[in-house]
PDB file of N, CA and C in Angstrom:
ATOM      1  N   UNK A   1      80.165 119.282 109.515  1.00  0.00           N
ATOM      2  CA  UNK A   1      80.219 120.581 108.857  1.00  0.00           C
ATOM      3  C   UNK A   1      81.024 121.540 109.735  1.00  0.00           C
ATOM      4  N   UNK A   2      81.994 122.017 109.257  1.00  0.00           N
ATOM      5  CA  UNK A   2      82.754 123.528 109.513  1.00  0.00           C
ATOM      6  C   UNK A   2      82.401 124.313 108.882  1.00  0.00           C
ATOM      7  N   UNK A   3      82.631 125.582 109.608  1.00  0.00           N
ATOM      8  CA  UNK A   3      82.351 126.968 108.975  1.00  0.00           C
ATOM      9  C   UNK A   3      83.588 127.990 110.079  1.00  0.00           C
ATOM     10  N   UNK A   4      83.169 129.193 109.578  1.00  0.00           N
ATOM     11  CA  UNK A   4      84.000 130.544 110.097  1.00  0.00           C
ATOM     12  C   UNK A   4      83.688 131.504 109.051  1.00  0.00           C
ATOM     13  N   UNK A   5      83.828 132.630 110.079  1.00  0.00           N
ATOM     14  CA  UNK A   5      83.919 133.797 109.413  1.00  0.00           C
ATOM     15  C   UNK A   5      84.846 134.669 109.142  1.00  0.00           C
ATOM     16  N   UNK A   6      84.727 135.251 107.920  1.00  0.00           N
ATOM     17  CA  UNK A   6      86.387 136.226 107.839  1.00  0.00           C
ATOM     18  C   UNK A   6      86.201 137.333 106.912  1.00  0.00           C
ATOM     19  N   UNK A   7      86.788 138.277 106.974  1.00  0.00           N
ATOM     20  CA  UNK A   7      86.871 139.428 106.376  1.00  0.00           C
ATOM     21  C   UNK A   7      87.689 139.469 105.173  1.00  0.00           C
ATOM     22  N   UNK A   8      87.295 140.056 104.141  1.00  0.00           N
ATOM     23  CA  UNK A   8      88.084 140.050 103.123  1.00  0.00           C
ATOM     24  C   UNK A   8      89.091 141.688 103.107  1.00  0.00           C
ATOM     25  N   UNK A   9      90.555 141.076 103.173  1.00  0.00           N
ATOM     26  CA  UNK A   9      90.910 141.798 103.237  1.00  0.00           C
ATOM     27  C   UNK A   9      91.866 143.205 102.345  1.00  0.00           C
ATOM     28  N   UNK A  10      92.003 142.701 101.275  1.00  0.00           N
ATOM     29  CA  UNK A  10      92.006 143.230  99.832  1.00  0.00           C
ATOM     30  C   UNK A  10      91.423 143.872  99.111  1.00  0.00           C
ATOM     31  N   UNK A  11      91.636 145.575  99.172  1.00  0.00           N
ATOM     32  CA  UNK A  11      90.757 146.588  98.729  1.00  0.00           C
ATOM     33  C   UNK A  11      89.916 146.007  97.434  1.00  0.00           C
ATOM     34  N   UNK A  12      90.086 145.373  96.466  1.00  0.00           N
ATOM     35  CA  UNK A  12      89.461 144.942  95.304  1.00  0.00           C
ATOM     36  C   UNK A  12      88.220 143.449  95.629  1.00  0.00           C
ATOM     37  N   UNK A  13      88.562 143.238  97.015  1.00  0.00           N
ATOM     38  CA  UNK A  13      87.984 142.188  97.090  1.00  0.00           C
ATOM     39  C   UNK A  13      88.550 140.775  96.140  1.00  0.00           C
ATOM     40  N   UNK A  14      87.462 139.748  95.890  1.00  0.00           N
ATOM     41  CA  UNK A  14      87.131 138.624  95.144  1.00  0.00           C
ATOM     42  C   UNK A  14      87.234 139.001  93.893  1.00  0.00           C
ATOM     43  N   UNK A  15      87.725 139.426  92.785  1.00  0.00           N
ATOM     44  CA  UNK A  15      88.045 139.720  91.880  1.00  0.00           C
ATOM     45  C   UNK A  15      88.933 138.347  90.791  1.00  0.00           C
ATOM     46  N   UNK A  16      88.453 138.417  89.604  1.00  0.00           N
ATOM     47  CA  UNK A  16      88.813 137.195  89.041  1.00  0.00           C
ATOM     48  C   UNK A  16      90.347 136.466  89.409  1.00  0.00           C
ATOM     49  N   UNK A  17      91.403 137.482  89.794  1.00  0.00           N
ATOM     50  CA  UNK A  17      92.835 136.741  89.904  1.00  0.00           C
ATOM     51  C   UNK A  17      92.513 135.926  91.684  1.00  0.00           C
ATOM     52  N   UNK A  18      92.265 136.993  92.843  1.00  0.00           N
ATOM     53  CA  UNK A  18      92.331 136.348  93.296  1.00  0.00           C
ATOM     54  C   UNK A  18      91.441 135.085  93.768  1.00  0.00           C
ATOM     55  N   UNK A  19      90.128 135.545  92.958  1.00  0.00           N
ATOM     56  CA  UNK A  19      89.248 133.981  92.772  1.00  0.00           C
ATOM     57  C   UNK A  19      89.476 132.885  92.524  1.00  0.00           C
ATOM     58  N   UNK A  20      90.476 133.230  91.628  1.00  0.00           N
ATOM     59  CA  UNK A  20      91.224 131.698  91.143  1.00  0.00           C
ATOM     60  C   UNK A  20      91.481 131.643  92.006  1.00  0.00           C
ATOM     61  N   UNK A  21      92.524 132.481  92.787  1.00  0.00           N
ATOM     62  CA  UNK A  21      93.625 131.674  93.675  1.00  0.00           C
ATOM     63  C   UNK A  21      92.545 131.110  94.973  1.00  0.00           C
ATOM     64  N   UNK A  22      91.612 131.309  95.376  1.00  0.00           N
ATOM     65  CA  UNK A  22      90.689 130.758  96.596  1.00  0.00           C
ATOM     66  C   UNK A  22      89.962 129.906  95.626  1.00  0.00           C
ATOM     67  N   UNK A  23      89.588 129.532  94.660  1.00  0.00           N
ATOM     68  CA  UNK A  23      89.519 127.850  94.009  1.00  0.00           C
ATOM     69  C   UNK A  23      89.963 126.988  94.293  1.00  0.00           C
ATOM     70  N   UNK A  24      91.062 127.501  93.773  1.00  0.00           N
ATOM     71  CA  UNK A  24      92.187 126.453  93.497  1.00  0.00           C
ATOM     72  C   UNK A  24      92.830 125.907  94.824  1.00  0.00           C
ATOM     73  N   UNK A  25      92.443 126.782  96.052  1.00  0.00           N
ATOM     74  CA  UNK A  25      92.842 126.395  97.257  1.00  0.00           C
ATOM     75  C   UNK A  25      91.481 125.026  97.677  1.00  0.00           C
ATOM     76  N   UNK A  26      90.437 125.703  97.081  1.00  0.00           N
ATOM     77  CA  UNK A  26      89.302 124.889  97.646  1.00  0.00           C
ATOM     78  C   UNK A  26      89.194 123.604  96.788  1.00  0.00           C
ATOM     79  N   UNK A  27      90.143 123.701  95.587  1.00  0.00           N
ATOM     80  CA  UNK A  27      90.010 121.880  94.998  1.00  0.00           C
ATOM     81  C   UNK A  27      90.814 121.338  95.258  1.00  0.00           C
ATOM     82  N   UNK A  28      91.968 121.897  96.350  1.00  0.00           N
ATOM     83  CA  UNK A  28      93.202 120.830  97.236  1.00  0.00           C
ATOM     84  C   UNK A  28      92.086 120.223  97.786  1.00  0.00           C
ATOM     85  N   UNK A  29      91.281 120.048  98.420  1.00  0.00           N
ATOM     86  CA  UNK A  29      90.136 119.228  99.261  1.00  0.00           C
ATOM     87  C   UNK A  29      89.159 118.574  98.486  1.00  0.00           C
ATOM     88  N   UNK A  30      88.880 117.575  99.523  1.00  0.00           N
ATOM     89  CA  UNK A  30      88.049 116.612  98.943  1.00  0.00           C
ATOM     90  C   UNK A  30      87.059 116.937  99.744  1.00  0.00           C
ATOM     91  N   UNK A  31      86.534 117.749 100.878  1.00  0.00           N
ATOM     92  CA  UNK A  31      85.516 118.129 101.742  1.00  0.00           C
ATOM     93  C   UNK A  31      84.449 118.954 100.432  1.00  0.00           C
ATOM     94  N   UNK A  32      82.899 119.309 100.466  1.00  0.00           N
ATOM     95  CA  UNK A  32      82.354 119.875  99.530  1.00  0.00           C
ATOM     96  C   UNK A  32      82.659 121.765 100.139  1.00  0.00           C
ATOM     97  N   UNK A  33      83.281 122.427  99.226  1.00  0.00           N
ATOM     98  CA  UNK A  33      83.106 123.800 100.312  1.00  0.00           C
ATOM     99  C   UNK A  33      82.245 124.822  99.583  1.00  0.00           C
ATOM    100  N   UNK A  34      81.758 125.659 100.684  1.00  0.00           N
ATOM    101  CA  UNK A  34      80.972 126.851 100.262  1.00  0.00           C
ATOM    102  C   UNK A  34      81.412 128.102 100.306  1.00  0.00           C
ATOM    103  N   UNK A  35      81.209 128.861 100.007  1.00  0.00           N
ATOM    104  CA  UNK A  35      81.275 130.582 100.505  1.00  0.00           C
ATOM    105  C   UNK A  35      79.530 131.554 100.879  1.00  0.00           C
ATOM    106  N   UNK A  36      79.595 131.665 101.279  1.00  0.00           N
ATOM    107  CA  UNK A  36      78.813 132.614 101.579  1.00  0.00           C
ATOM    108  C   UNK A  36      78.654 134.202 102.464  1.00  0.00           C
ATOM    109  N   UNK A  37      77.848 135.049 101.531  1.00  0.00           N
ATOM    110  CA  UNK A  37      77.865 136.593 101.560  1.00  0.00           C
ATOM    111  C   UNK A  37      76.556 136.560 101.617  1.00  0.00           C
ATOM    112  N   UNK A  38      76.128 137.196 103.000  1.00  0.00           N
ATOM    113  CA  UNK A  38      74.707 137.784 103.474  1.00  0.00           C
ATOM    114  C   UNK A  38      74.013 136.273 103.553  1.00  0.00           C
ATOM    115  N   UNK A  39      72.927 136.329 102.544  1.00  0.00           N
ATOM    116  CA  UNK A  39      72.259 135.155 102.726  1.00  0.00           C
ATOM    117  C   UNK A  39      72.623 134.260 101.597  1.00  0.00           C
ATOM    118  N   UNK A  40      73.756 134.538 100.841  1.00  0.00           N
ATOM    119  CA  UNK A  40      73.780 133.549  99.383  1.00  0.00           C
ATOM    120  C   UNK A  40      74.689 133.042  99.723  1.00  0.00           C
ATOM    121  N   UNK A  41      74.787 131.964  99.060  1.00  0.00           N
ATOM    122  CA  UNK A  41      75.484 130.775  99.331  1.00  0.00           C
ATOM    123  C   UNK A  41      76.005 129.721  97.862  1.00  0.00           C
ATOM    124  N   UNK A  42      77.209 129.915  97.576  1.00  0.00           N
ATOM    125  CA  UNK A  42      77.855 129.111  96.078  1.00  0.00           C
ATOM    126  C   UNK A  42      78.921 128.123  96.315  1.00  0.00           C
ATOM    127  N   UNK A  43      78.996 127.826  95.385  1.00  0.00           N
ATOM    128  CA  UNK A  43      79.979 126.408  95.186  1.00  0.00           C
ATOM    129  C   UNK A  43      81.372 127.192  95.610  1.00  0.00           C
ATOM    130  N   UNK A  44      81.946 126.594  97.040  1.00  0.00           N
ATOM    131  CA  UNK A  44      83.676 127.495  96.523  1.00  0.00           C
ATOM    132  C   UNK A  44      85.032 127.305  95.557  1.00  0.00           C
ATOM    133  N   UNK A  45      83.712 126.258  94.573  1.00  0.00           N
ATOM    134  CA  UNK A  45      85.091 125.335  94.050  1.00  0.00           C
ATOM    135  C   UNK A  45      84.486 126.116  92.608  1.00  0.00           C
ATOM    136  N   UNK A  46      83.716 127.026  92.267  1.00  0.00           N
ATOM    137  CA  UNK A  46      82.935 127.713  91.008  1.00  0.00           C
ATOM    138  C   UNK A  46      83.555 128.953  90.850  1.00  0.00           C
ATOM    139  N   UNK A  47      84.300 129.084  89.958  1.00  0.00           N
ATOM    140  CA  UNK A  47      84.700 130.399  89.515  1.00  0.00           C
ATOM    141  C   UNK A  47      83.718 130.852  89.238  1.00  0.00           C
ATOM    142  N   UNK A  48      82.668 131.295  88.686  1.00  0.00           N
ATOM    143  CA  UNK A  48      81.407 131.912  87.978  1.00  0.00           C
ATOM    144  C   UNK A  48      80.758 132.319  89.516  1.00  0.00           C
ATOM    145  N   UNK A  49      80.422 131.204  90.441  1.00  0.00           N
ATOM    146  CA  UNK A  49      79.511 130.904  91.606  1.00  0.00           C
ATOM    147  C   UNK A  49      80.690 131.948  92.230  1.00  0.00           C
ATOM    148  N   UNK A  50      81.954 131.968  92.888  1.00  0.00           N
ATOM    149  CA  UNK A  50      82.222 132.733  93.738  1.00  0.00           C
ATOM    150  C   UNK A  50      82.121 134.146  93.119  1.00  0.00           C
ATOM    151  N   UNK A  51      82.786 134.526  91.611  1.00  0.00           N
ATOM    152  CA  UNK A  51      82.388 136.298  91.321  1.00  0.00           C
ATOM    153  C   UNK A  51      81.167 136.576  91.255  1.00  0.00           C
ATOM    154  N   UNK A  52      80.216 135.772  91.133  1.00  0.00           N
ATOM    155  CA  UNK A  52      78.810 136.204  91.062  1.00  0.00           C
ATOM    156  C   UNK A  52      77.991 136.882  92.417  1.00  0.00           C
ATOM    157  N   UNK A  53      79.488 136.599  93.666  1.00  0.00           N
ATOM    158  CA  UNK A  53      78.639 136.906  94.698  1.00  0.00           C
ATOM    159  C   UNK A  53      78.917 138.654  95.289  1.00  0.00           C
ATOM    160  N   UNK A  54      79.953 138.839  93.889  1.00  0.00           N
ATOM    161  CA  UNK A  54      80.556 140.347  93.980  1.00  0.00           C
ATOM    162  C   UNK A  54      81.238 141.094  95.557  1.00  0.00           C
ATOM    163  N   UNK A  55      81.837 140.399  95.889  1.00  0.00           N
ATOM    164  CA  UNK A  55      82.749 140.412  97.031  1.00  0.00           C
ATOM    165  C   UNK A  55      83.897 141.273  96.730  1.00  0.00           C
ATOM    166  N   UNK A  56      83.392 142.447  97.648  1.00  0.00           N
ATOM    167  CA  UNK A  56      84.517 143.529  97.989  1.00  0.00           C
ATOM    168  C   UNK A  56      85.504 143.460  98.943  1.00  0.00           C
ATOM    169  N   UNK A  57      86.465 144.618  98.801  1.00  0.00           N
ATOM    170  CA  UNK A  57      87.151 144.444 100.336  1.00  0.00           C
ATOM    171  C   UNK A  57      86.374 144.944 101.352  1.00  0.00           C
ATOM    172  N   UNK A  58      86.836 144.332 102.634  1.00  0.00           N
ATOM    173  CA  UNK A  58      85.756 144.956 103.473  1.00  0.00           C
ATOM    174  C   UNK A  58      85.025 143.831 103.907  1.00  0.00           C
ATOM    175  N   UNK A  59      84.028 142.725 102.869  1.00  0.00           N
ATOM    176  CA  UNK A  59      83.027 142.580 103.238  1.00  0.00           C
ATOM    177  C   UNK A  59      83.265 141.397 103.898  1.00  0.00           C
ATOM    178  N   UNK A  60      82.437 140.887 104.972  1.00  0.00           N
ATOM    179  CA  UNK A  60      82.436 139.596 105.895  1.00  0.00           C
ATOM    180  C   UNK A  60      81.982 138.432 104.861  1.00  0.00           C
ATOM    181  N   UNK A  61      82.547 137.040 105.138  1.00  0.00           N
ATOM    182  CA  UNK A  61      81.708 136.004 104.494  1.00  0.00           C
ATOM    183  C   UNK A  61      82.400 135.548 105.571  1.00  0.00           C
ATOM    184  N   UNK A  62      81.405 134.058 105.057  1.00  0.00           N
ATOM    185  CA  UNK A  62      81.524 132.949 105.701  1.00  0.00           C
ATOM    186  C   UNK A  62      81.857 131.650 104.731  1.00  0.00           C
ATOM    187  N   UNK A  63      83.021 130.923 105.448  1.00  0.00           N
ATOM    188  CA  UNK A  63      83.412 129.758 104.661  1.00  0.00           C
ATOM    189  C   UNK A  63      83.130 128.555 105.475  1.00  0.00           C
ATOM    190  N   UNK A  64      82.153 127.745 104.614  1.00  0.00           N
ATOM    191  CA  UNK A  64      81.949 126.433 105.491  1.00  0.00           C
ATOM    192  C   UNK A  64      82.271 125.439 103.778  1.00  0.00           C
ATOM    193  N   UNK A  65      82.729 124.038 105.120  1.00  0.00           N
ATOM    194  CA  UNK A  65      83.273 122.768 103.893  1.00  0.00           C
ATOM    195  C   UNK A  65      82.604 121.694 104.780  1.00  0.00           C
ATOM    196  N   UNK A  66      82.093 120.809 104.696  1.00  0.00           N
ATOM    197  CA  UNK A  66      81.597 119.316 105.299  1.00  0.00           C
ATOM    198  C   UNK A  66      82.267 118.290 104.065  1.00  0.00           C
ATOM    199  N   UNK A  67      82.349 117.024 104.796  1.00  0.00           N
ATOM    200  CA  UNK A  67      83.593 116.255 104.421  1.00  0.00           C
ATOM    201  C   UNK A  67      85.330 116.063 105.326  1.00  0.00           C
ATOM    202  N   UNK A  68      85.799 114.941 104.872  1.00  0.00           N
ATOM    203  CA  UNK A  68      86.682 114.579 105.505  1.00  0.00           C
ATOM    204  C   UNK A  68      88.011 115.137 106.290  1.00  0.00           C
ATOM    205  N   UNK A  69      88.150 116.745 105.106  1.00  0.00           N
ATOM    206  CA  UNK A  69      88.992 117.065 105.837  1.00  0.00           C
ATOM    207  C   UNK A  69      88.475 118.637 105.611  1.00  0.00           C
ATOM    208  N   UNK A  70      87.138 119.083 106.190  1.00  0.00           N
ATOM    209  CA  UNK A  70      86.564 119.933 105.960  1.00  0.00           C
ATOM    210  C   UNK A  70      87.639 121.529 107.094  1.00  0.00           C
ATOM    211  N   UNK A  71      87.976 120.803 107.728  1.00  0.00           N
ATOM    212  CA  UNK A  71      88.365 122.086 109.160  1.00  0.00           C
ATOM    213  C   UNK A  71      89.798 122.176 108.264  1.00  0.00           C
ATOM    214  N   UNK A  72      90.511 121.026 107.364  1.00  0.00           N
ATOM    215  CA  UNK A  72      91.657 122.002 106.865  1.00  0.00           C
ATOM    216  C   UNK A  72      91.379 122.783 105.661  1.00  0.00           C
ATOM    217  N   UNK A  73      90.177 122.619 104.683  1.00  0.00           N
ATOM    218  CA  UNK A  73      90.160 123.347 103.902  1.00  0.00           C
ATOM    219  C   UNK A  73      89.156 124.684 104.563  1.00  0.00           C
ATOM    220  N   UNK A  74      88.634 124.439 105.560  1.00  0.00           N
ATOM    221  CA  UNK A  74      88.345 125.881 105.939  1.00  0.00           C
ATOM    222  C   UNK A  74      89.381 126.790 106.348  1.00  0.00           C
ATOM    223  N   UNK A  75      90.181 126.124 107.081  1.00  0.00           N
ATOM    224  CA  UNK A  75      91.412 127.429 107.719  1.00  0.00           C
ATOM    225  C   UNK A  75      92.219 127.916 106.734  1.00  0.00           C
ATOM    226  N   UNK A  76      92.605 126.697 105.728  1.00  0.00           N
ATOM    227  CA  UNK A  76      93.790 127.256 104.590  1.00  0.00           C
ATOM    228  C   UNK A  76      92.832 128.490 103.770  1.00  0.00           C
ATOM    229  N   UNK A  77      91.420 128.139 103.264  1.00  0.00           N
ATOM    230  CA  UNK A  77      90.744 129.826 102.479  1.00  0.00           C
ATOM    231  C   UNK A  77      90.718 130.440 103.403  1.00  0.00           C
ATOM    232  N   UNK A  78      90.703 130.355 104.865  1.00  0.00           N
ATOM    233  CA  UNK A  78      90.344 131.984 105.742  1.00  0.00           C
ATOM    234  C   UNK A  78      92.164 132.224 106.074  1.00  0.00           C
ATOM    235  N   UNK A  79      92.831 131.302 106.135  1.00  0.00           N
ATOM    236  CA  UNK A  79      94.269 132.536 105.947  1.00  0.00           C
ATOM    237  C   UNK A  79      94.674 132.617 104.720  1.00  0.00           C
ATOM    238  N   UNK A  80      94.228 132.294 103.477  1.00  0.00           N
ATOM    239  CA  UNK A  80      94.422 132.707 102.027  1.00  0.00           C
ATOM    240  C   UNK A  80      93.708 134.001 101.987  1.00  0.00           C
ATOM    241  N   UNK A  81      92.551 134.034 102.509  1.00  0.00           N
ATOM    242  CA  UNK A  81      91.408 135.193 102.646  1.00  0.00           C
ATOM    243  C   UNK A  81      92.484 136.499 103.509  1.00  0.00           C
ATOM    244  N   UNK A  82      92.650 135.824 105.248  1.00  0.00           N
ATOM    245  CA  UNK A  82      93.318 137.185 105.747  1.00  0.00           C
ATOM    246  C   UNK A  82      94.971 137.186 105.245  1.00  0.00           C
ATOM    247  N   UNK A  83      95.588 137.046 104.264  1.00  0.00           N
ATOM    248  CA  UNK A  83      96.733 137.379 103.507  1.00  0.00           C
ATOM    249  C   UNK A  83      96.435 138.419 102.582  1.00  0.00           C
ATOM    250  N   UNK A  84      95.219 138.480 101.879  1.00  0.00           N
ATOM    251  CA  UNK A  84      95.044 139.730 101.281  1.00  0.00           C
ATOM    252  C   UNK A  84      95.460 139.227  99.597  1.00  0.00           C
ATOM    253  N   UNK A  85      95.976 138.172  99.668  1.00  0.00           N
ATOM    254  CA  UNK A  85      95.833 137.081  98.521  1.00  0.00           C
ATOM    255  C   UNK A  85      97.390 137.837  97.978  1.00  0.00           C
ATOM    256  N   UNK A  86      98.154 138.382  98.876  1.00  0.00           N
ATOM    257  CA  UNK A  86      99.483 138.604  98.279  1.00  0.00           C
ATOM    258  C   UNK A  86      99.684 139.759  97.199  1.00  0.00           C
ATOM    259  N   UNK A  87      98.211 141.119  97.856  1.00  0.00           N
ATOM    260  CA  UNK A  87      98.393 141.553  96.626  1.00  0.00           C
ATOM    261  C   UNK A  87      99.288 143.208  97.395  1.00  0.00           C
TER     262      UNK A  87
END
């Protein structure tokens, strides 16, 4: 298991466009990945599961993946995360 923490850096936060785009990063992998805000914890591969966790800019999470190539799908969402998702 990997994990890290990172700041979201995109005044709107997790918001449906760039949710997709941190999906869709997390189903390049075959590792299982998570997100988590405070104490909750969702599928990072769940569109529904990641907006449900209402992620602003600003706020800290944590991304952990266990599985084979868990440390590259953690780094590629935390610099998809500190890019600001290109907005």
């Amino acid at each position: 298991m990997y994990m890290k923490d990172v700041t979201v850096q995109n005044k709107v936060g997790l918001h449906a466009r760039p949710a997709t785009f941190f999906i869709q990063k997390a189903n390049e992998y075959k590792a299982s990945v998570w997100v988590e805000k405070e104490e909750r914890r969702v599928n990072a591969k769940s569109l529904l599961g990641v907006l449900s966790l209402g992620i602003i800019g600003g706020t800290n999470i944590k991304i952990i993946a266990d599985g084979s190539d868990e440390e590259a799908a953690v780094n590629a969402l935390v610099d998809l995360v500190d890019s600001g998702f290109e907005e």
